[in-house]
Protein backbone atom coordinates (compact mmCIF):
# COMPACT_ATOMS: atom_id res chain seq x y z
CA UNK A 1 104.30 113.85 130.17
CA UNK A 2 105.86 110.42 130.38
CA UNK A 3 108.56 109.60 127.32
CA UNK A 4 106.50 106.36 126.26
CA UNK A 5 103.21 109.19 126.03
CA UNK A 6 105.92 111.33 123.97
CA UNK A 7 107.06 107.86 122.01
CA UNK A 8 103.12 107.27 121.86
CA UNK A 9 103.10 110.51 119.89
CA UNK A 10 105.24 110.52 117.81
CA UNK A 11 104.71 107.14 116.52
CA UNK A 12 101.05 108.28 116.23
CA UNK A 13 102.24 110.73 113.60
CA UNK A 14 103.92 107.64 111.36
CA UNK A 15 101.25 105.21 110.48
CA UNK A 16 102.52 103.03 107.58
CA UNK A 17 100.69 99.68 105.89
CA UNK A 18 101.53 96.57 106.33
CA UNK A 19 105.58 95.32 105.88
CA UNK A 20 106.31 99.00 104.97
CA UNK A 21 106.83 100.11 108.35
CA UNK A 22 109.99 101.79 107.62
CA UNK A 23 110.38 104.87 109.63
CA UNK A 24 108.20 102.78 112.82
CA UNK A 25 110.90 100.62 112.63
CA UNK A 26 114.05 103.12 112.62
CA UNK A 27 112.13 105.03 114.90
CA UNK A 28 111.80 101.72 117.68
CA UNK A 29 114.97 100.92 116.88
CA UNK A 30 116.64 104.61 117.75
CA UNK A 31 114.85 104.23 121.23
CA UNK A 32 116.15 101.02 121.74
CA UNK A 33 119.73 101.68 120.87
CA UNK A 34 119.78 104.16 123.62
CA UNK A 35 118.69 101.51 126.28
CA UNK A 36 121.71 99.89 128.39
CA UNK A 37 123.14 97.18 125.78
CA UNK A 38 124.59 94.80 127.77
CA UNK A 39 121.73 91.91 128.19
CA UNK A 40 120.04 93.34 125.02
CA UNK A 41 120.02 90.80 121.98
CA UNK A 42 118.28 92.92 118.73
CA UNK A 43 117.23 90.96 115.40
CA UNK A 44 115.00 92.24 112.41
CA UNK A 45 112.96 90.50 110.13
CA UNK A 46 111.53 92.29 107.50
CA UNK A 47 109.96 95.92 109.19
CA UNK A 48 109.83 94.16 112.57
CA UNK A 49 111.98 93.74 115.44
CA UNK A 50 112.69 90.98 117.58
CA UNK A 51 114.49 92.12 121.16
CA UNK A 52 115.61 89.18 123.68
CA UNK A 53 116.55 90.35 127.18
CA UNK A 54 118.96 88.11 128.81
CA UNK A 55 118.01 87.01 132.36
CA UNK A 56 119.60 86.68 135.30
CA UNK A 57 119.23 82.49 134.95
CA UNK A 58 117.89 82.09 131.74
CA UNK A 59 116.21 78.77 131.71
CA UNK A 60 112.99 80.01 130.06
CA UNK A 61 112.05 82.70 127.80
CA UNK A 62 108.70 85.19 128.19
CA UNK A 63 107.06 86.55 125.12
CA UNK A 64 105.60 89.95 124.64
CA UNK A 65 104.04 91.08 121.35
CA UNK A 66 103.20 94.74 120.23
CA UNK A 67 101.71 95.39 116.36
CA UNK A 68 102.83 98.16 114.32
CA UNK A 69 101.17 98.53 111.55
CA UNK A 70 98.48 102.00 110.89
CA UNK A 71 94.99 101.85 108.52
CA UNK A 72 93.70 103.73 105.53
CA UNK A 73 92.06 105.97 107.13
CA UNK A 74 91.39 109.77 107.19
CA UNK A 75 92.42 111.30 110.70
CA UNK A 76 89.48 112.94 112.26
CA UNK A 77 91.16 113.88 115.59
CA UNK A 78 91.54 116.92 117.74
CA UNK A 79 95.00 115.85 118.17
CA UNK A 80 97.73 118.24 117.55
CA UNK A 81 100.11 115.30 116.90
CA UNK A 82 97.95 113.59 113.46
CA UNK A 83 99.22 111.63 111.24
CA UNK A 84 101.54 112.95 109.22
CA UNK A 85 100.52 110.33 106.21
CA UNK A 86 97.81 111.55 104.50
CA UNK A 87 94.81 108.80 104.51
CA UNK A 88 96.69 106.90 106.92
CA UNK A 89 96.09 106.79 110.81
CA UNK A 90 96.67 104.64 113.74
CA UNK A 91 93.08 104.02 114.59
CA UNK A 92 93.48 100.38 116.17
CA UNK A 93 96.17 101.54 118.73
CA UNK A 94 98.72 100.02 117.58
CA UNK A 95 100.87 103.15 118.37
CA UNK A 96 99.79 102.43 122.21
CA UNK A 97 101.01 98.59 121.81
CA UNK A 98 104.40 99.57 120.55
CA UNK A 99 104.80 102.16 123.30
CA UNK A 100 103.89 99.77 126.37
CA UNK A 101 106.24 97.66 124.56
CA UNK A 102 109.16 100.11 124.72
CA UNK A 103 108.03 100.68 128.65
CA UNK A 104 108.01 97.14 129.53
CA UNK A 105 110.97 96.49 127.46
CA UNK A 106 112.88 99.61 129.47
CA UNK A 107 111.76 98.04 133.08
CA UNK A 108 113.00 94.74 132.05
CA UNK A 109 115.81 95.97 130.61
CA UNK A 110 117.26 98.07 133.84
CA UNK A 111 115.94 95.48 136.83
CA UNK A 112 116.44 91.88 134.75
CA UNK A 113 114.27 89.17 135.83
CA UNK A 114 115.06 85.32 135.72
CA UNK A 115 114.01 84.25 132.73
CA UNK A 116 114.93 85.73 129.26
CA UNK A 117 111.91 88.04 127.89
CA UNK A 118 111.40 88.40 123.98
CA UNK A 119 109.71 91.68 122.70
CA UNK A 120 107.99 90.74 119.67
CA UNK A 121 107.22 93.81 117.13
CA UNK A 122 105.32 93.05 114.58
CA UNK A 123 104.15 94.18 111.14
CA UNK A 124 101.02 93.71 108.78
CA UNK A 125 98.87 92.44 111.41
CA UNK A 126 96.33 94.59 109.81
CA UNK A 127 96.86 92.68 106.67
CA UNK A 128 98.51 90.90 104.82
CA UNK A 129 98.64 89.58 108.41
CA UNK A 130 102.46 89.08 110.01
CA UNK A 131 102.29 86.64 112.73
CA UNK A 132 102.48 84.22 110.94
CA UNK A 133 105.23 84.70 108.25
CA UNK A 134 107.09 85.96 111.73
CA UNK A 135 106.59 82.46 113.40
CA UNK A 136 107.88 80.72 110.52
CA UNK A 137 110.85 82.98 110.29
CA UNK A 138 114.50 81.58 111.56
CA UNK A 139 114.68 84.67 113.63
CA UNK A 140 111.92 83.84 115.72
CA UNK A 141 112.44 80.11 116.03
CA UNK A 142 115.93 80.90 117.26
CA UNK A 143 114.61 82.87 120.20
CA UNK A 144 111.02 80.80 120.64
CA UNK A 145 109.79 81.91 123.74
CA UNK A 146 108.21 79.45 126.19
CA UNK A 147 105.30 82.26 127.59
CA UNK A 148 103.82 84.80 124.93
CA UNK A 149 100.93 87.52 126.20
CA UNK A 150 99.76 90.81 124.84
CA UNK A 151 97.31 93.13 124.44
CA UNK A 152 94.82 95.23 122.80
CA UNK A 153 93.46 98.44 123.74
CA UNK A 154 89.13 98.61 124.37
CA UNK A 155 87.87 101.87 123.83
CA UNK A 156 84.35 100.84 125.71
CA UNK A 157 86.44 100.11 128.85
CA UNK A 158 87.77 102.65 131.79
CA UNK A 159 91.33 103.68 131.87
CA UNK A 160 92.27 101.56 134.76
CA UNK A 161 90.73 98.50 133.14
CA UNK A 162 92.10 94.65 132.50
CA UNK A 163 89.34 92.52 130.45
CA UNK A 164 90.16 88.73 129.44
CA UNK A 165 88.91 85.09 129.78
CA UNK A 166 90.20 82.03 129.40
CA UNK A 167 89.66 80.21 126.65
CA UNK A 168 88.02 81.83 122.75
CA UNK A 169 88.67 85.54 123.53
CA UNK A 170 88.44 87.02 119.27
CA UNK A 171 87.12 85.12 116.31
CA UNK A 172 88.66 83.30 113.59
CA UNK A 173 88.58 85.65 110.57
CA UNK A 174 88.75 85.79 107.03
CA UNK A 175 88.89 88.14 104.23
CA UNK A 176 86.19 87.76 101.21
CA UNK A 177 86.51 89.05 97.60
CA UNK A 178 84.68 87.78 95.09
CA UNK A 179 84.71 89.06 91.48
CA UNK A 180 82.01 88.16 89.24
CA UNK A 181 82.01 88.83 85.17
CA UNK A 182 79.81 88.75 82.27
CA UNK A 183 79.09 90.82 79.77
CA UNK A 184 78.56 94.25 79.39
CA UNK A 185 76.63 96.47 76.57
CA UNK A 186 73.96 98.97 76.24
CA UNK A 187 71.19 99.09 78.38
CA UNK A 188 68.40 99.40 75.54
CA UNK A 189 69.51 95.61 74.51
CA UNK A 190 69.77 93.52 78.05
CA UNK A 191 69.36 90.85 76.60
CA UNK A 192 72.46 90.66 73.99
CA UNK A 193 74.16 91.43 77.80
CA UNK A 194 74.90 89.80 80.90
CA UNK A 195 74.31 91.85 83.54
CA UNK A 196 76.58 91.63 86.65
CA UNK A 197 74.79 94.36 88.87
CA UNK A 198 71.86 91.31 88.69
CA UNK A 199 74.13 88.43 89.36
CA UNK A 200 75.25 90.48 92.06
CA UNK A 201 72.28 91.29 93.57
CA UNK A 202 71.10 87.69 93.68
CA UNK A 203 74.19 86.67 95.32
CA UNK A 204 74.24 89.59 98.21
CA UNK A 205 70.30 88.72 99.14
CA UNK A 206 71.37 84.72 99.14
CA UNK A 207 74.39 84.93 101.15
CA UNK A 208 72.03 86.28 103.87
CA UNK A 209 70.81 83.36 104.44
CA UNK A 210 73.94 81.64 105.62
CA UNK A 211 74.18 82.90 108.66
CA UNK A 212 70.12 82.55 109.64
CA UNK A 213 69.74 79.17 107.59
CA UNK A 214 72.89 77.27 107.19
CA UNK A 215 74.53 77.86 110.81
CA UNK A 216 73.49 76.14 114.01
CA UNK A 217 71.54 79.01 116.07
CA UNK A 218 73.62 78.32 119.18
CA UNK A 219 76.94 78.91 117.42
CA UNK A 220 78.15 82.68 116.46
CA UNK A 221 78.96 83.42 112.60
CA UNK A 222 79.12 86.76 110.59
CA UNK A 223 79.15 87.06 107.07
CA UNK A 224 78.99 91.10 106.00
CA UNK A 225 79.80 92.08 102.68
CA UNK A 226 80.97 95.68 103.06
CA UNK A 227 82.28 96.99 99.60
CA UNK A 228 80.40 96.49 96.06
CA UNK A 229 82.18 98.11 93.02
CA UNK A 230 80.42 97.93 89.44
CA UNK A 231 79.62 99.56 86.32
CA UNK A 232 80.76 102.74 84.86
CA UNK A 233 77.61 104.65 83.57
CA UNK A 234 74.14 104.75 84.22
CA UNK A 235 72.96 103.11 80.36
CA UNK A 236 75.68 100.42 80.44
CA UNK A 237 75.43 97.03 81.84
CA UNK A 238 77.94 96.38 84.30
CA UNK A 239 80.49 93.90 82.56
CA UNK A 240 82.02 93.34 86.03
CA UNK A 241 81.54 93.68 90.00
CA UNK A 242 83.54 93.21 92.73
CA UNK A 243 82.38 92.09 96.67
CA UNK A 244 84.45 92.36 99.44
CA UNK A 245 83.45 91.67 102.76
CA UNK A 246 84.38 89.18 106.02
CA UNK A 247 83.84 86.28 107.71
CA UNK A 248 83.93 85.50 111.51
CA UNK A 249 83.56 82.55 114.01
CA UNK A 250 84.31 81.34 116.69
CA UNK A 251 85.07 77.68 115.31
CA UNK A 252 87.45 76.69 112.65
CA UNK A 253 84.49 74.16 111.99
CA UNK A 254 81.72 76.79 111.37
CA UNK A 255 84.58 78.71 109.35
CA UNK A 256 84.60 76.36 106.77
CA UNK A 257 81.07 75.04 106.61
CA UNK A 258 80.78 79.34 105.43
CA UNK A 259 83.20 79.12 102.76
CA UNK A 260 81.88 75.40 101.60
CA UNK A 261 78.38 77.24 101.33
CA UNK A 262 80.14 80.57 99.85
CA UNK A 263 81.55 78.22 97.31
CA UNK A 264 77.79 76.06 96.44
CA UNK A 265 76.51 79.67 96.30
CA UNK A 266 78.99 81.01 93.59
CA UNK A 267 78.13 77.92 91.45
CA UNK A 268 74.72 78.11 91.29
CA UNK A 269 75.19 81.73 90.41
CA UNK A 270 77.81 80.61 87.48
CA UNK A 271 75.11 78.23 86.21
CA UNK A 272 72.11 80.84 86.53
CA UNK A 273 73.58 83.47 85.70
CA UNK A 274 75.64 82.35 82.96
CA UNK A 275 78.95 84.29 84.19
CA UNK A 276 82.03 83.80 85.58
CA UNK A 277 83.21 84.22 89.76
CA UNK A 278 86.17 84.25 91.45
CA UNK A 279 86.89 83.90 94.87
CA UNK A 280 89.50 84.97 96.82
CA UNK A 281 89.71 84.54 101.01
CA UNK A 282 92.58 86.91 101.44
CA UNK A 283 94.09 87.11 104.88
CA UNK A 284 92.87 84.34 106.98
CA UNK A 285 93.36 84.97 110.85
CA UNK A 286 92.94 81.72 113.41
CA UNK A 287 91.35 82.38 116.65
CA UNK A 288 92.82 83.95 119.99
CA UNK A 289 92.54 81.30 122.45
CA UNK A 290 93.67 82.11 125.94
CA UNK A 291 95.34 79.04 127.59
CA UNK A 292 93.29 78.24 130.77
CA UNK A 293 96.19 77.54 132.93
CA UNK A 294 97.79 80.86 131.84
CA UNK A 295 94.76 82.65 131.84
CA UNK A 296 93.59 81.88 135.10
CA UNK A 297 96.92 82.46 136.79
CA UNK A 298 97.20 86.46 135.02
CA UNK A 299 93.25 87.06 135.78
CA UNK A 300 94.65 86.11 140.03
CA UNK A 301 97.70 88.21 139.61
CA UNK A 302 95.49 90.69 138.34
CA UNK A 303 92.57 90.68 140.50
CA UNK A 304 95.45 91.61 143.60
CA UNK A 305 96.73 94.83 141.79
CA UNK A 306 95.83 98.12 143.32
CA UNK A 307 93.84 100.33 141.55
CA UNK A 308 93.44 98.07 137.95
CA UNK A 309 89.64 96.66 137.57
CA UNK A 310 89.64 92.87 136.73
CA UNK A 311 86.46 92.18 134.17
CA UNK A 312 86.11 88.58 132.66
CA UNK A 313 84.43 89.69 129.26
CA UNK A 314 82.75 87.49 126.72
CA UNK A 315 84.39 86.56 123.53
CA UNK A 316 84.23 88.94 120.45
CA UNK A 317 83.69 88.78 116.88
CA UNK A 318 86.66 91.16 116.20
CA UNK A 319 89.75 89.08 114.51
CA UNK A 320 93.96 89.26 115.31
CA UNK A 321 96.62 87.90 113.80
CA UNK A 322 98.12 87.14 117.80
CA UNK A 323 96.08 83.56 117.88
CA UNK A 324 98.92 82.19 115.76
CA UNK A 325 101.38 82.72 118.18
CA UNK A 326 98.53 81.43 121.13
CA UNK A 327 98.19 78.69 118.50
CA UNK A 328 102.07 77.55 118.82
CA UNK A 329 102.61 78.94 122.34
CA UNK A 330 101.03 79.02 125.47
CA UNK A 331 99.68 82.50 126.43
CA UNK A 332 96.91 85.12 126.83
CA UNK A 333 95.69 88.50 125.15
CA UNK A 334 93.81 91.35 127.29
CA UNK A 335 92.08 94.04 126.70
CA UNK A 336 93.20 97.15 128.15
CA UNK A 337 90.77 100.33 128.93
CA UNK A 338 91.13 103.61 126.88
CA UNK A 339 87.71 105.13 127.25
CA UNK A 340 87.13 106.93 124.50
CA UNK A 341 83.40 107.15 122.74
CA UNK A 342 84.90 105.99 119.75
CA UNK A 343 85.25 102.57 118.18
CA UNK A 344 88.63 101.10 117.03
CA UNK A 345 89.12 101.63 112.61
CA UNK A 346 87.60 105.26 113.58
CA UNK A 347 88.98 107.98 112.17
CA UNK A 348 88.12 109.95 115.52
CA UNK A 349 89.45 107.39 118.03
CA UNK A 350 91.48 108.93 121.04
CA UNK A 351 92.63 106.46 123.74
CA UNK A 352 92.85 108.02 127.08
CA UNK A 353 96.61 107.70 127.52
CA UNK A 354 96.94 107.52 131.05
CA UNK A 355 96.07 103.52 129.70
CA UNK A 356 100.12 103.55 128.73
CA UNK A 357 101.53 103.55 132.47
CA UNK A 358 99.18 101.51 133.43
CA UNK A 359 99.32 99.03 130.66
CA UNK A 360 103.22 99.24 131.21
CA UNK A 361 103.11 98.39 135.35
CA UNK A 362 100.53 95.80 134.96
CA UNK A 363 102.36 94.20 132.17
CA UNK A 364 106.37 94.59 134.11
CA UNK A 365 105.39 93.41 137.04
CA UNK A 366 103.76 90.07 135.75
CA UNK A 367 106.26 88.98 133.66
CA UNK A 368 108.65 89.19 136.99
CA UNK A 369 105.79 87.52 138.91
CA UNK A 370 105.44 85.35 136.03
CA UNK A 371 109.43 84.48 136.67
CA UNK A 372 109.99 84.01 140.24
């Protein structure tokens, strides 16, 4: 077993929410302490950790990012290394990303290239969302790298696997909560009540229609409301309910033509309803958008390495915090084969982890190709 499969492990057993990443952190930052110090430059900012290796010239600096961050889940796996925080589990990979980060970082960090490379760990990308409190930071603008790439691992893909395009590669997202109230009483008298389970249900059955009546067929929207919470007993009208769901696009245009139409929607409801709604859009992600220069030039690299499968995939509806670095930077995000039958958030996903070493050669040697 490799040490960045161990590493893999036994950050696997730590997944922690968003900006408490405490023992991720002293955990990345042990490992890196024991790497040779002597071009290594170590900052942290909040529970991340920004790491700049020097280069042998030094005119230009190359970014990689890694999240860090685990879900709310309940592990399902036949691992013998769980989590070891109950109804918490890294079930986006995120343990992967930080252990291909450690790997690259360790190949960089014992055969320098040219250019300076900055390893980017970052919290909360599940939410609150960290890239970009981390962007605005005066830690990162001191060390702004010129180049900034990363990855995400694809569970539908072979080990063995490199997927990416140029240009839109996820979707701009947003969180949705709405709360509406009224007013609650007994169930014999409905009408000395307002009744939010009806409000409600009018609302869910019109914001349907968004996507199938209010967006231009050729573009790609999705409004899903996921969570409804409401009432307390089975003979009392529900004083209050709560939504939560998402949005996704793939324009910032058709992002807020949803929540202008979200908005109209939640007005007429005030008005026919006679209650009260508010909305909040909670973490708001901006799109990845792979550079076509840099794109292009990884996909060629790429396409000449030995045993790694090239695939230029369509664009997908999931979201990541990473476009606000691709936003500010030039740069690309790939996804990298794990083969596993389960879907990323699931409490049963296992990434094949021969993925690591070859996330961590593919990754090494561009950057120096990137530099010379």
């Amino acid at each position: 077993m490799s040490e960045f499969v161990e590493l893999r492990r036994r950050l696997h057993q730590i997944p922690e929410p968003g900006f408490e990443e405490f023992k991720t952190q002293a955990l990345l930052l042990e490992y890196i302490s024991g790497l040779p110090q002597e071009r290594l430059e170590v900052k942290t900012w909040r529970t991340g950790i920004l790491v700049r290796v020097k280069g042998l010239i030094g005119e230009r600096c190359l970014g990689y990012r890694a999240d860090m961050d685990g879900l709310p889940i309940d592990e399902e796996t036949s691992y013998e290394f769980r989590s070891t925080h109950p109804g918490y589990m890294h079930a986006c990979g995120h343990d992967l990303h930080m252990a291909i980060g450690l790997g690259v970082l360790t190949e960089i960090v014992r055969e320098p290239i040219n250019d300076d490379v900055l390893f980017v760990f970052q919290p909360a990308e599940e939410g609150p969302g960290g890239a970009l409190p981390m962007l605005d930071s005066e830690e990162f603008k001191a060390w702004k790298p010129d180049f900034m790439m990363g990855l995400h691992i694809a569970p539908e893909y072979p080990v063995g696997t490199i997927a990416t395009k140029p240009g839109i590669l996820f979707a701009n997202t947003s969180e949705l909560f709405i709360d509406l109230t009224g007013k609650g009483g007994h169930a014999a008298y409905p009408h000395r009540a307002i009744d939010m389970i009806v409000a409600t249900s009018s609302l869910v059955m019109q914001m349907q229609s968004i996507v199938s009546r209010n967006v231009d067929p050729l573009d790609s929207v999705v409004v899903t409301l996921g969570k409804i919470t409401g009432g307390t007993k089975q003979n009392i009208i529900a004083e209050r309910v709560r939504l939560e769901g998402t949005i996704r696009s793939l324009s910032a245009d058709s992002m807020a033509d949803v929540k202008a139409r979200i908005e109209a929607l939640l007005t007429g409801i005030e008005a026919g309803f006679n209650c009260k709604t508010e909305l909040d859009y909670g973490s708001n992600y901006y799109q990845v958008y792979n550079h076509e220069e840099e794109a292009e030039r990884f996909m060629n690299f790429v396409q000449h390495v030995e045993g790694v499968e090239l695939i230029e995939c369509t664009e997908a509806m999931t979201g990541e915090d990473f476009g606000y670095f691709l936003r500010d930077i030039p740069g690309l995000m790939f996804w990298l084969g794990v083969d596993t039958p389960y879907g990323l958030h699931h409490a049963k996903l296992e990434p094949q982890e021969e993925a690591i070493g070859v996330a961590i050669d593919v990754v090494s040697n561009y950057l120096r190709h990137r530099s010379s």
